[in-house]
Protein backbone atom coordinates (compact mmCIF):
# COMPACT_ATOMS: atom_id res chain seq x y z
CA UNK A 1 -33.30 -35.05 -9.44
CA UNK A 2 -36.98 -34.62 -10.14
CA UNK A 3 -38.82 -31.12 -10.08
CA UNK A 4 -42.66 -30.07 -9.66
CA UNK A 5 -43.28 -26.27 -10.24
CA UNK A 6 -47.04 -25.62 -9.24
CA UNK A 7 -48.26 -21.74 -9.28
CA UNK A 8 -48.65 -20.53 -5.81
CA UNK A 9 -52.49 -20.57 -5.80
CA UNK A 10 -52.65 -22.71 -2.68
CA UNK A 11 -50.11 -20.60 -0.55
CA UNK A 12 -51.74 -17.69 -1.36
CA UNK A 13 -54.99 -18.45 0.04
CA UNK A 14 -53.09 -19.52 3.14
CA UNK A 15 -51.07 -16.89 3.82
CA UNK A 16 -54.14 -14.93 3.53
CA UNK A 17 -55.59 -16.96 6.15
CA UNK A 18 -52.47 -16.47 8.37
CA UNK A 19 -52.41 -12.74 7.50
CA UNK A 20 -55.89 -12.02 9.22
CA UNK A 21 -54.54 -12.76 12.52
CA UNK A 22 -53.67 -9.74 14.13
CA UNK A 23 -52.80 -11.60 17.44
CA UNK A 24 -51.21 -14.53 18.03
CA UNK A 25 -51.12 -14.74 22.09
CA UNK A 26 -54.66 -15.91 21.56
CA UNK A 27 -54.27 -18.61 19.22
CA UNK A 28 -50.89 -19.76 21.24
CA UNK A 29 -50.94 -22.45 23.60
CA UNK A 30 -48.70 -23.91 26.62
CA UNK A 31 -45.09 -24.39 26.07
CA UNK A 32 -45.11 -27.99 27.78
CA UNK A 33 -44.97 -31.74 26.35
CA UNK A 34 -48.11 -32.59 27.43
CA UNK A 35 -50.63 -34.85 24.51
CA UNK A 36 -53.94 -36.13 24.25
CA UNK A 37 -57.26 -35.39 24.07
CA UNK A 38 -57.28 -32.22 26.48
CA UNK A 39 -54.53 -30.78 24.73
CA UNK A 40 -56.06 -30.93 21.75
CA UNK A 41 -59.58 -30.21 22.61
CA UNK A 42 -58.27 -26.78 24.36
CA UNK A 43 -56.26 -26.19 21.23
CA UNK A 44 -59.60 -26.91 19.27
CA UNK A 45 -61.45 -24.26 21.52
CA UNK A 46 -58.94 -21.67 21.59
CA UNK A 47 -58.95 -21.70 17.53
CA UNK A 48 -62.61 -22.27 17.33
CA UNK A 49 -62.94 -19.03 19.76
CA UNK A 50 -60.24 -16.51 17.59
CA UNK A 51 -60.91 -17.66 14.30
CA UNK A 52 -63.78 -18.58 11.60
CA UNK A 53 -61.87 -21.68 10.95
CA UNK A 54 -63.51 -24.97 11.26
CA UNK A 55 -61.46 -27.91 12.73
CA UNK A 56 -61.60 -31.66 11.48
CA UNK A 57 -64.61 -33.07 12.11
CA UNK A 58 -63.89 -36.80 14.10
CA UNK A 59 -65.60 -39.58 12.87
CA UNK A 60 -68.29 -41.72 14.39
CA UNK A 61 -66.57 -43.76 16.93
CA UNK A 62 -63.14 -41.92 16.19
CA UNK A 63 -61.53 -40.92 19.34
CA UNK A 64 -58.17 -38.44 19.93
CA UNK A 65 -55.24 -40.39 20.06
CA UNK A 66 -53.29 -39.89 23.40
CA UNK A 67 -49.85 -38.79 21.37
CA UNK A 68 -51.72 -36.12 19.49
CA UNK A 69 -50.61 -32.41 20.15
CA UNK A 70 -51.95 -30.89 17.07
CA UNK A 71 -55.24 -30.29 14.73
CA UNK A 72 -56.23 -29.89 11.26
CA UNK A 73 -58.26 -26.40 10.85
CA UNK A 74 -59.84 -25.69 7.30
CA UNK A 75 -60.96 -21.78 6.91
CA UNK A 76 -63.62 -20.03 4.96
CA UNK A 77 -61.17 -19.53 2.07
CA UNK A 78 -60.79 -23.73 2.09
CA UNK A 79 -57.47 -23.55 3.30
CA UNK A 80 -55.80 -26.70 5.56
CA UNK A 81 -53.99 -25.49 8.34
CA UNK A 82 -52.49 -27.61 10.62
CA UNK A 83 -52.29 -26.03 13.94
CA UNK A 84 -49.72 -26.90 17.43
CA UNK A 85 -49.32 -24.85 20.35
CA UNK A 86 -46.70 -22.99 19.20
CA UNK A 87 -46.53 -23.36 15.23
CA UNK A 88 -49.34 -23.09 12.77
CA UNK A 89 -48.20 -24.40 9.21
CA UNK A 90 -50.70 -24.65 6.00
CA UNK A 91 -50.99 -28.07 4.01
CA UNK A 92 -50.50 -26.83 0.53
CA UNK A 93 -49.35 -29.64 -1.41
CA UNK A 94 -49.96 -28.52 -4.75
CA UNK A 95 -48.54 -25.16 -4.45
CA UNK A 96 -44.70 -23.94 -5.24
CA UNK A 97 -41.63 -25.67 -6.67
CA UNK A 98 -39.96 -28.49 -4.95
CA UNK A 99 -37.02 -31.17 -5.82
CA UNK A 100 -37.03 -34.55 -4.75
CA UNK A 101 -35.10 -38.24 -5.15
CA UNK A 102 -31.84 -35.39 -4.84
CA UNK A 103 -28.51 -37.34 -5.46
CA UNK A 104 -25.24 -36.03 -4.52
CA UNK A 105 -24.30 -34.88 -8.16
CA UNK A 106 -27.67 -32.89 -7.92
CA UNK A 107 -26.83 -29.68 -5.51
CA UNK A 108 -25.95 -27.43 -7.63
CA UNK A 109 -28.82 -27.92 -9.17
CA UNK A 110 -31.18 -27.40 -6.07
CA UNK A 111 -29.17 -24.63 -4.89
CA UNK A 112 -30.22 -23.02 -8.44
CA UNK A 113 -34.19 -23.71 -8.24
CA UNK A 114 -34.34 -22.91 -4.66
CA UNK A 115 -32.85 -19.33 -5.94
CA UNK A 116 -34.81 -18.91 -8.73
CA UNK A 117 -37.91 -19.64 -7.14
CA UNK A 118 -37.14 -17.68 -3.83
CA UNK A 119 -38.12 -14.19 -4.76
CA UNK A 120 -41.45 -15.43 -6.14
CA UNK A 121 -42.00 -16.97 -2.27
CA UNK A 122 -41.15 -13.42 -1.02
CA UNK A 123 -42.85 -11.40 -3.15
CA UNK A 124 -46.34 -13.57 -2.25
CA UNK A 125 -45.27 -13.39 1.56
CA UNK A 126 -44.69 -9.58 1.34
CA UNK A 127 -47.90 -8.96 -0.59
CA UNK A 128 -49.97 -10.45 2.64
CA UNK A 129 -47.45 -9.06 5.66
CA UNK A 130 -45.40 -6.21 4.22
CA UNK A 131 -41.74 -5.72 4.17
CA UNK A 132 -40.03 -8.42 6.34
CA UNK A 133 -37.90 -7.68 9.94
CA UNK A 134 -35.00 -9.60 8.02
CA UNK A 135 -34.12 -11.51 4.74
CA UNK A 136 -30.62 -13.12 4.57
CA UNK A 137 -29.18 -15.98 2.90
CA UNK A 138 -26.58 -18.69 3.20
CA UNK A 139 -24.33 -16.13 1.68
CA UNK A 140 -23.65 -14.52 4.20
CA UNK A 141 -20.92 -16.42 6.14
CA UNK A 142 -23.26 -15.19 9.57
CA UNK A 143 -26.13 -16.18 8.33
CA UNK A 144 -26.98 -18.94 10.62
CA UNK A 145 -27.10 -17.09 13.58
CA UNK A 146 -27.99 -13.51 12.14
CA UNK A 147 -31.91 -13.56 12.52
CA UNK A 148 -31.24 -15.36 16.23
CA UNK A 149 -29.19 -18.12 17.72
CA UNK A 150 -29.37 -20.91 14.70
CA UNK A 151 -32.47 -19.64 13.05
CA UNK A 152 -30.74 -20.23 9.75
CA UNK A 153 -28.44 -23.28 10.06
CA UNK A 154 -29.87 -25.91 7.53
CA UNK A 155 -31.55 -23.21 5.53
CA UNK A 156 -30.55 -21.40 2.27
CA UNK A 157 -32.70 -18.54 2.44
CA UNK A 158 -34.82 -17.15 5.43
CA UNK A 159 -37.29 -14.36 5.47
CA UNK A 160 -39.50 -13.63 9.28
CA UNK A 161 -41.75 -11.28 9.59
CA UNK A 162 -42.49 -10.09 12.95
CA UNK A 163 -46.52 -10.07 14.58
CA UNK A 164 -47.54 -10.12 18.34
CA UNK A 165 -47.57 -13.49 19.54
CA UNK A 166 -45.68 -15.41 16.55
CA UNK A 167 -42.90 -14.68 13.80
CA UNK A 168 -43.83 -15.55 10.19
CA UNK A 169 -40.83 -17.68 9.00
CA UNK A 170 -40.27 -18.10 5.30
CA UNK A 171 -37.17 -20.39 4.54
CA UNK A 172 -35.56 -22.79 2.20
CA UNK A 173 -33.71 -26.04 3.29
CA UNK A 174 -30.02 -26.01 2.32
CA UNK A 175 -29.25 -28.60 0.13
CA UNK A 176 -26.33 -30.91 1.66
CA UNK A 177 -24.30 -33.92 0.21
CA UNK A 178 -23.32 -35.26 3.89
CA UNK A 179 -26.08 -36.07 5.02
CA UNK A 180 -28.06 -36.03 1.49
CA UNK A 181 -30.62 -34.26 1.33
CA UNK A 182 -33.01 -35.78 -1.00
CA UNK A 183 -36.18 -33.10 -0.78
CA UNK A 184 -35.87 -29.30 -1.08
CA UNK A 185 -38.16 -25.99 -1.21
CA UNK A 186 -39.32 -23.06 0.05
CA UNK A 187 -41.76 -23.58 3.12
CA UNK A 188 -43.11 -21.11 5.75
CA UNK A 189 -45.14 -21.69 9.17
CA UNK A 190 -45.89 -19.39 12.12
CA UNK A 191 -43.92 -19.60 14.82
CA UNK A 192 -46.37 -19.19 18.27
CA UNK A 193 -44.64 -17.21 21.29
């Protein structure tokens, strides 16, 4: 198993970002499987019209694929957020601990890095939202449904914190030897009503 342990420099910009919105029926879209260039030009103008964030410029003769149902937003504090319908999630890839090329003989191990590192996560989260609507963890034998119907199956830890339109999710994968998983850390995103 190989580690990277980055400060959280990155994520706290970000959840900064994510903090200012008081409101997320605004910045939510339609709950339908519809892609392509509409979709994401609406999605472009409902950002553009709720937020100081700027989205990806397109290129000269770069066009909006027709399978696209998201869009790359960067905000005053230089922060990449990527940006669906009905999840926002910030591109922070230097930023946090993570384990990767996991073989079976290394859960244990994950398990332990995911729980060291975990209250550092919260602690940042809680700084920008305040005290979370629920924490729980995997050892709680009810844990996968305890938040709501499997909000915590696959995960280790899981933190939400509740704001109109959207539910700030802080979580950890669960490490597993069947199937492997070969990748863990702690993530969040905000999930759009």
């Amino acid at each position: 198993m190989r580690t990277q342990d980055r400060p959280l420099d990155q994520d706290d910009l970000a959840l900064a970002d994510l903090a200012e919105i008081q409101d997320w029926t605004v910045i939510a879209g339609p709950d339908g499987d519809e892609s392509g260039p509409e979709v994401v030009r609406a999605l472009v103008h409902r950002v553009m019209g709720q937020t100081a964030w700027q989205p990806w410029p397109l290129q000269a003769g770069e066009t909006i694929a027709d399978e696209m149902v998201s869009w790359g937003f960067v905000t005053p504090r230089r922060t990449t957020l990527i940006v669906f319908d009905g999840l926002v999630f910030a591109d922070c890839p230097d930023s946090g601990w993570s384990a990767f090329e996991i073989g079976p003989d290394d859960i244990g191990a994950a398990e332990a890095g995911l729980d060291a590192h975990w209250p550092d996560h919260l602690a940042l989260v809680t700084r920008h939202f305040g005290q979370p609507d629920y924490v729980g963890d995997d050892s709680n034998p009810d844990f996968d449904d305890e938040w709501a119907p499997g909000a915590g199956a696959d995960h280790r830890h899981l933190a939400v914190w509740m704001r109109p339109g959207a539910e700030l999710r802080l979580y950890s994968i669960r490490p597993s030897k069947d199937p492997l998983t070969t990748a863990v850390g702690v993530s969040y995103a905000m999930y759009l009503d």
